[in-house]
Protein backbone atom coordinates (compact mmCIF):
# COMPACT_ATOMS: atom_id res chain seq x y z
CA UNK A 1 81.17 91.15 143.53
CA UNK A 2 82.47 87.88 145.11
CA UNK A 3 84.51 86.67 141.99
CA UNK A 4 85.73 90.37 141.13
CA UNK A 5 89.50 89.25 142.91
CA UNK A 6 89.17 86.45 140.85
CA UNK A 7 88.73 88.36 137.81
CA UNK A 8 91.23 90.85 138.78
CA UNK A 9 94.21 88.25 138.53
CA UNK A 10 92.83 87.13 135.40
CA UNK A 11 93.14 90.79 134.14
CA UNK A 12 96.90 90.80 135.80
CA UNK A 13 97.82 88.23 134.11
CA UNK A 14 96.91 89.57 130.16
CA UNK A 15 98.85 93.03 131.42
CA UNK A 16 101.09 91.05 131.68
CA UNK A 17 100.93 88.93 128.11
CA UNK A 18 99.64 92.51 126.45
CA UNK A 19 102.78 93.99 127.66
CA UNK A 20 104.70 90.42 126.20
CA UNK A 21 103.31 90.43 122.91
CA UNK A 22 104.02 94.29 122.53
CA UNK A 23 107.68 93.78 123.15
CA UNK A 24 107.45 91.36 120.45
CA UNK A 25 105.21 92.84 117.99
CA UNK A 26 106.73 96.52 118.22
CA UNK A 27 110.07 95.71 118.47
CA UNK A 28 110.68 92.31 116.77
CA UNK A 29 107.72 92.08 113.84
CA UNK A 30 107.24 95.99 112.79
CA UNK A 31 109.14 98.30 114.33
CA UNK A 32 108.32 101.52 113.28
CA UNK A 33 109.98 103.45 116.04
CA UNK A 34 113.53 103.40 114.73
CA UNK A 35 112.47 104.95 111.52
CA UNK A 36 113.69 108.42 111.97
CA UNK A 37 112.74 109.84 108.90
CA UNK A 38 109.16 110.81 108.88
CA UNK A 39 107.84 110.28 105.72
CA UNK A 40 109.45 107.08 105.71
CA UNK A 41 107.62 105.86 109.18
CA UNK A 42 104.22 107.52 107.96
CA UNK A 43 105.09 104.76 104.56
CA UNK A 44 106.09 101.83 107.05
CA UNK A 45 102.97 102.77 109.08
CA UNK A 46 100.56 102.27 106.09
CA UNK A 47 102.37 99.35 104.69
CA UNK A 48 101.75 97.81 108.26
CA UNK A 49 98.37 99.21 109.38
CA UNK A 50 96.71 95.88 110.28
CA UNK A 51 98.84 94.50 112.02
CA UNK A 52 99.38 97.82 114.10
CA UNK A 53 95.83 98.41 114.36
CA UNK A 54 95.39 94.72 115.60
CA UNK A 55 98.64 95.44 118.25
CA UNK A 56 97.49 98.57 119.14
CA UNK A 57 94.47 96.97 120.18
CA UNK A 58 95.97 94.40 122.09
CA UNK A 59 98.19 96.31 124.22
CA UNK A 60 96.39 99.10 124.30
CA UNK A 61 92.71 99.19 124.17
CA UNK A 62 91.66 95.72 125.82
CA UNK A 63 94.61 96.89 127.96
CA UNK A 64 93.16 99.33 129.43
CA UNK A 65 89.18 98.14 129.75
CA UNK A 66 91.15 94.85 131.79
CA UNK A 67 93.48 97.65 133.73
CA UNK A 68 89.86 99.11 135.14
CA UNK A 69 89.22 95.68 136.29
CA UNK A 70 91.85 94.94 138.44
CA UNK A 71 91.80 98.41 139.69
CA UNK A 72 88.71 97.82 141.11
CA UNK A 73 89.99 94.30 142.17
CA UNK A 74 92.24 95.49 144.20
CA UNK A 75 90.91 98.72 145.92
CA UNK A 76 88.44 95.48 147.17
CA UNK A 77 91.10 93.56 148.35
CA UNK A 78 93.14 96.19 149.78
CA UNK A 79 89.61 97.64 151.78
CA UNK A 80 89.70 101.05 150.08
CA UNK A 81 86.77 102.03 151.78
CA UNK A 82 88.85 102.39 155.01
CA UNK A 83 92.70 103.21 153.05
CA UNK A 84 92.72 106.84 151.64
CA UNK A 85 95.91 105.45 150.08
CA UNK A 86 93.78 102.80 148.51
CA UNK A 87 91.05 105.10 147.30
CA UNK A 88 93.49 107.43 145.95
CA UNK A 89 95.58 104.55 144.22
CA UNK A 90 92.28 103.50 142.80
CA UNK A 91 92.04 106.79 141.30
CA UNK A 92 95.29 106.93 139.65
CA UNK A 93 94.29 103.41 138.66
CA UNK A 94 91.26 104.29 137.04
CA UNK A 95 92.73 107.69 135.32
CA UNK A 96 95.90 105.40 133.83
CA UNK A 97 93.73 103.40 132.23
CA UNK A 98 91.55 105.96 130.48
CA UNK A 99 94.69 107.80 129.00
CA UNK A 100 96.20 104.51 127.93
CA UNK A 101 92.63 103.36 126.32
CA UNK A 102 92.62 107.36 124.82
CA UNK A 103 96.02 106.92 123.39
CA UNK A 104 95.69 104.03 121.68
CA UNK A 105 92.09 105.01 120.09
CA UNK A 106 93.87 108.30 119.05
CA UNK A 107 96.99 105.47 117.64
CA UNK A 108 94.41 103.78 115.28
CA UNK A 109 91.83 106.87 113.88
CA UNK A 110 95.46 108.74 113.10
CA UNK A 111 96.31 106.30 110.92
CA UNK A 112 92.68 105.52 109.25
CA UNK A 113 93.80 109.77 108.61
CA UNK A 114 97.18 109.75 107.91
CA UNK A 115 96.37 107.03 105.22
CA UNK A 116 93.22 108.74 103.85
CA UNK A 117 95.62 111.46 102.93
CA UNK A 118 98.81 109.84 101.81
CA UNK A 119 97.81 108.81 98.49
CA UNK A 120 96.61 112.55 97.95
CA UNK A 121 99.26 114.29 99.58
CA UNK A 122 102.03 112.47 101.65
CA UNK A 123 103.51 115.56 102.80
CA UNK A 124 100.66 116.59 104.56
CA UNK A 125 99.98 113.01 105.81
CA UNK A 126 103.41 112.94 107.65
CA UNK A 127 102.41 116.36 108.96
CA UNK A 128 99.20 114.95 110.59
CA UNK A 129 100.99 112.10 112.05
CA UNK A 130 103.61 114.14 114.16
CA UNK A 131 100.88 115.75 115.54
CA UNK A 132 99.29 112.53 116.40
CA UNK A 133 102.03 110.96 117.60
CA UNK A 134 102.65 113.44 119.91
CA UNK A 135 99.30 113.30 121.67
CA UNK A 136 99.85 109.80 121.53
CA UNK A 137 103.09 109.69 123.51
CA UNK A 138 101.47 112.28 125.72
CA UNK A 139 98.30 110.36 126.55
CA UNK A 140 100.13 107.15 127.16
CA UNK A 141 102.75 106.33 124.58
CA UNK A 142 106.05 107.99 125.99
CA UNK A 143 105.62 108.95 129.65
CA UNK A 144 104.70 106.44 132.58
CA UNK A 145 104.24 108.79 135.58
CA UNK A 146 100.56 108.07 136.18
CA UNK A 147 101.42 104.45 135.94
CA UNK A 148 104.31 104.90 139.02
CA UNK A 149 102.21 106.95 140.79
CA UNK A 150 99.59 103.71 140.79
CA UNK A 151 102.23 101.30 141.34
CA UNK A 152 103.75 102.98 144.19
CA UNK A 153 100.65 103.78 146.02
CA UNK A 154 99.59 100.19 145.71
CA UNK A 155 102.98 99.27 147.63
CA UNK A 156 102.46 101.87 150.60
CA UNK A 157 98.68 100.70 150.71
CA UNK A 158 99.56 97.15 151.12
CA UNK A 159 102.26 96.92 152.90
CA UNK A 160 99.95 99.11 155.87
CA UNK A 161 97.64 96.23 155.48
CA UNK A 162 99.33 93.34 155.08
CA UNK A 163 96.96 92.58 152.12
CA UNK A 164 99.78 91.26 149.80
CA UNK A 165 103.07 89.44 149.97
CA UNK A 166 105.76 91.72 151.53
CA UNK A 167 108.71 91.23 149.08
CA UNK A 168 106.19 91.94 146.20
CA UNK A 169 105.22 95.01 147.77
CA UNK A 170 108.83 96.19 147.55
CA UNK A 171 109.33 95.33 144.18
CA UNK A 172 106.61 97.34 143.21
CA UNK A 173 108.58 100.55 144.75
CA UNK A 174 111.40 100.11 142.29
CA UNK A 175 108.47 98.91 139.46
CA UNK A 176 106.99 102.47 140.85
CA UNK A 177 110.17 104.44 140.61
CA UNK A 178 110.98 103.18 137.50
CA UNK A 179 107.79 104.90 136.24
CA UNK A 180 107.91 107.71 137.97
CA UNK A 181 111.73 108.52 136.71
CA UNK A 182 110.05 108.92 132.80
CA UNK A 183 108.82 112.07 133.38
CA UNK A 184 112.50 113.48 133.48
CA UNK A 185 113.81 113.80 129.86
CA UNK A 186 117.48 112.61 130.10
CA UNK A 187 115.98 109.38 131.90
CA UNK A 188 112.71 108.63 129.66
CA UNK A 189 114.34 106.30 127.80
CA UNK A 190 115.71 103.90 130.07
CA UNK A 191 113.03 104.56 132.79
CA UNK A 192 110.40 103.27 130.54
CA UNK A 193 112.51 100.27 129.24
CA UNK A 194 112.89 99.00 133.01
CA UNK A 195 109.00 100.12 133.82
CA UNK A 196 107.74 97.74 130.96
CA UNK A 197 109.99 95.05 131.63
CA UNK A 198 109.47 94.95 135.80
CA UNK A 199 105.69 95.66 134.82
CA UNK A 200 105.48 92.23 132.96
CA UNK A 201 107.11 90.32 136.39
CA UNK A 202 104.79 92.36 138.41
CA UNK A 203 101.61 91.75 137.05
CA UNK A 204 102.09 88.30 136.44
CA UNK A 205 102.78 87.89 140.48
CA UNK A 206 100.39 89.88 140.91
CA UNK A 207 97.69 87.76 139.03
CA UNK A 208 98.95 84.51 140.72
CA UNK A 209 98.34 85.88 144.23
CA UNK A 210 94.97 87.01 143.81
CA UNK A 211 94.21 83.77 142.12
CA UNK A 212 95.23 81.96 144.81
CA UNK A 213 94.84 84.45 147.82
CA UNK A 214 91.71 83.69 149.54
CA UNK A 215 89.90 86.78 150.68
CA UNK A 216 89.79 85.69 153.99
CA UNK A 217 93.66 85.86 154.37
CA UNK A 218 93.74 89.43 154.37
CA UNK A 219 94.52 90.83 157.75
CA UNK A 220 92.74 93.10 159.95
CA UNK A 221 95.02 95.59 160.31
CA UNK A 222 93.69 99.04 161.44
CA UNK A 223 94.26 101.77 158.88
CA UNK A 224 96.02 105.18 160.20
CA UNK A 225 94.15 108.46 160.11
CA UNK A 226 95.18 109.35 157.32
CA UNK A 227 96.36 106.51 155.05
């Protein structure tokens, strides 16, 4: 598809607003994480299921559906039909932005549960929420590994081919890093704070290049055997 770049940077730039407008809605307008008791965040969670639902949709559902358009955007641009490092990025790609669609479907039907049940019983509703908060950090709430992964083969793929600006190739190793680092426990917490806030930069440069990157600018540089 001829305009598919062209979409891709669109879709760049709303991962970058999502990710904007998630900082601000989870952490500034209802911010449910700090509640450590858990009755108490399954009652915060019902008193503030719209606007979560509506959130959750935001940065997580139309999140992901515009994260499988730029992936595709940019194993194009990158020529992943000659760049196993492309292809494989593209995979990664694809498979971040099924779990982070997944999580955020499993977000919203958890609480349609958890408040079916709380009038009834809001024991058991606060039961059924820790086990649906768990899958939902698992899937794509907590962890960003899948996400470095991406990031970082992105970087090693275009720096080979020269298909996007240096310097913003190596910020996306430290964007990349930062992701990767979440997977270790003791640094989850402050990998994923500096993944989310480099992510917002990166996407948004990202978006503007492809915007204004004509296709044509992309060298010819011959791909290794194996990359």
């Amino acid at each position: 598809m001829k305009n598919l770049q062209k979409w891709g940077g669109v879709a760049a730039l709303y991962e970058a607003l999502a990710y904007i407008i998630g900082i601000i809605g989870f952490l500034a307008v209802v911010n449910v994480s700090e509640i450590s008791d858990p009755l108490q965040k399954v009652t915060a969670i019902i008193e503030n299921q719209g606007l979560l639902s509506l959130l959750i949709l935001i940065v997580y559902v139309v999140w992901g559906m515009s994260l499988v358009v730029l992936t595709l955007a940019l194993h194009e641009h990158l020529r992943g039909q000659s760049s196993a490092t492309a292809r494989t990025a593209t995979a990664f790609g694809l498979i971040w932005s099924m779990l982070v669609i997944a999580s955020g479907m499993v977000y919203n039907v958890g609480m349609e549960t958890a408040t079916s049940l709380y009038s009834q019983n809001p024991e058991q509703a606060t039961t059924v929420w820790l086990a649906i908060e768990s899958i939902f950090n698992g899937l794509g709430g907590g962890v960003e590994v899948v996400g470095g992964i991406w990031v970082t083969l992105l970087s090693v793929a275009a720096l080979r081919n020269g298909a996007l600006p240096r310097a913003f190739n190596l910020f996306g190793f430290v964007v990349g890093v930062a992701g990767l680092i979440t997977v270790v426990p003791a640094l989850g917490e402050i990998g994923g704070m500096v993944f989310g806030l480099t992510q917002i930069v990166w996407f948004a440069w990202l978006g503007i290049t492809l915007l204004r990157q004509p296709k044509s600018t992309v060298q010819d540089v011959p791909s290794p055997a194996f990359g």
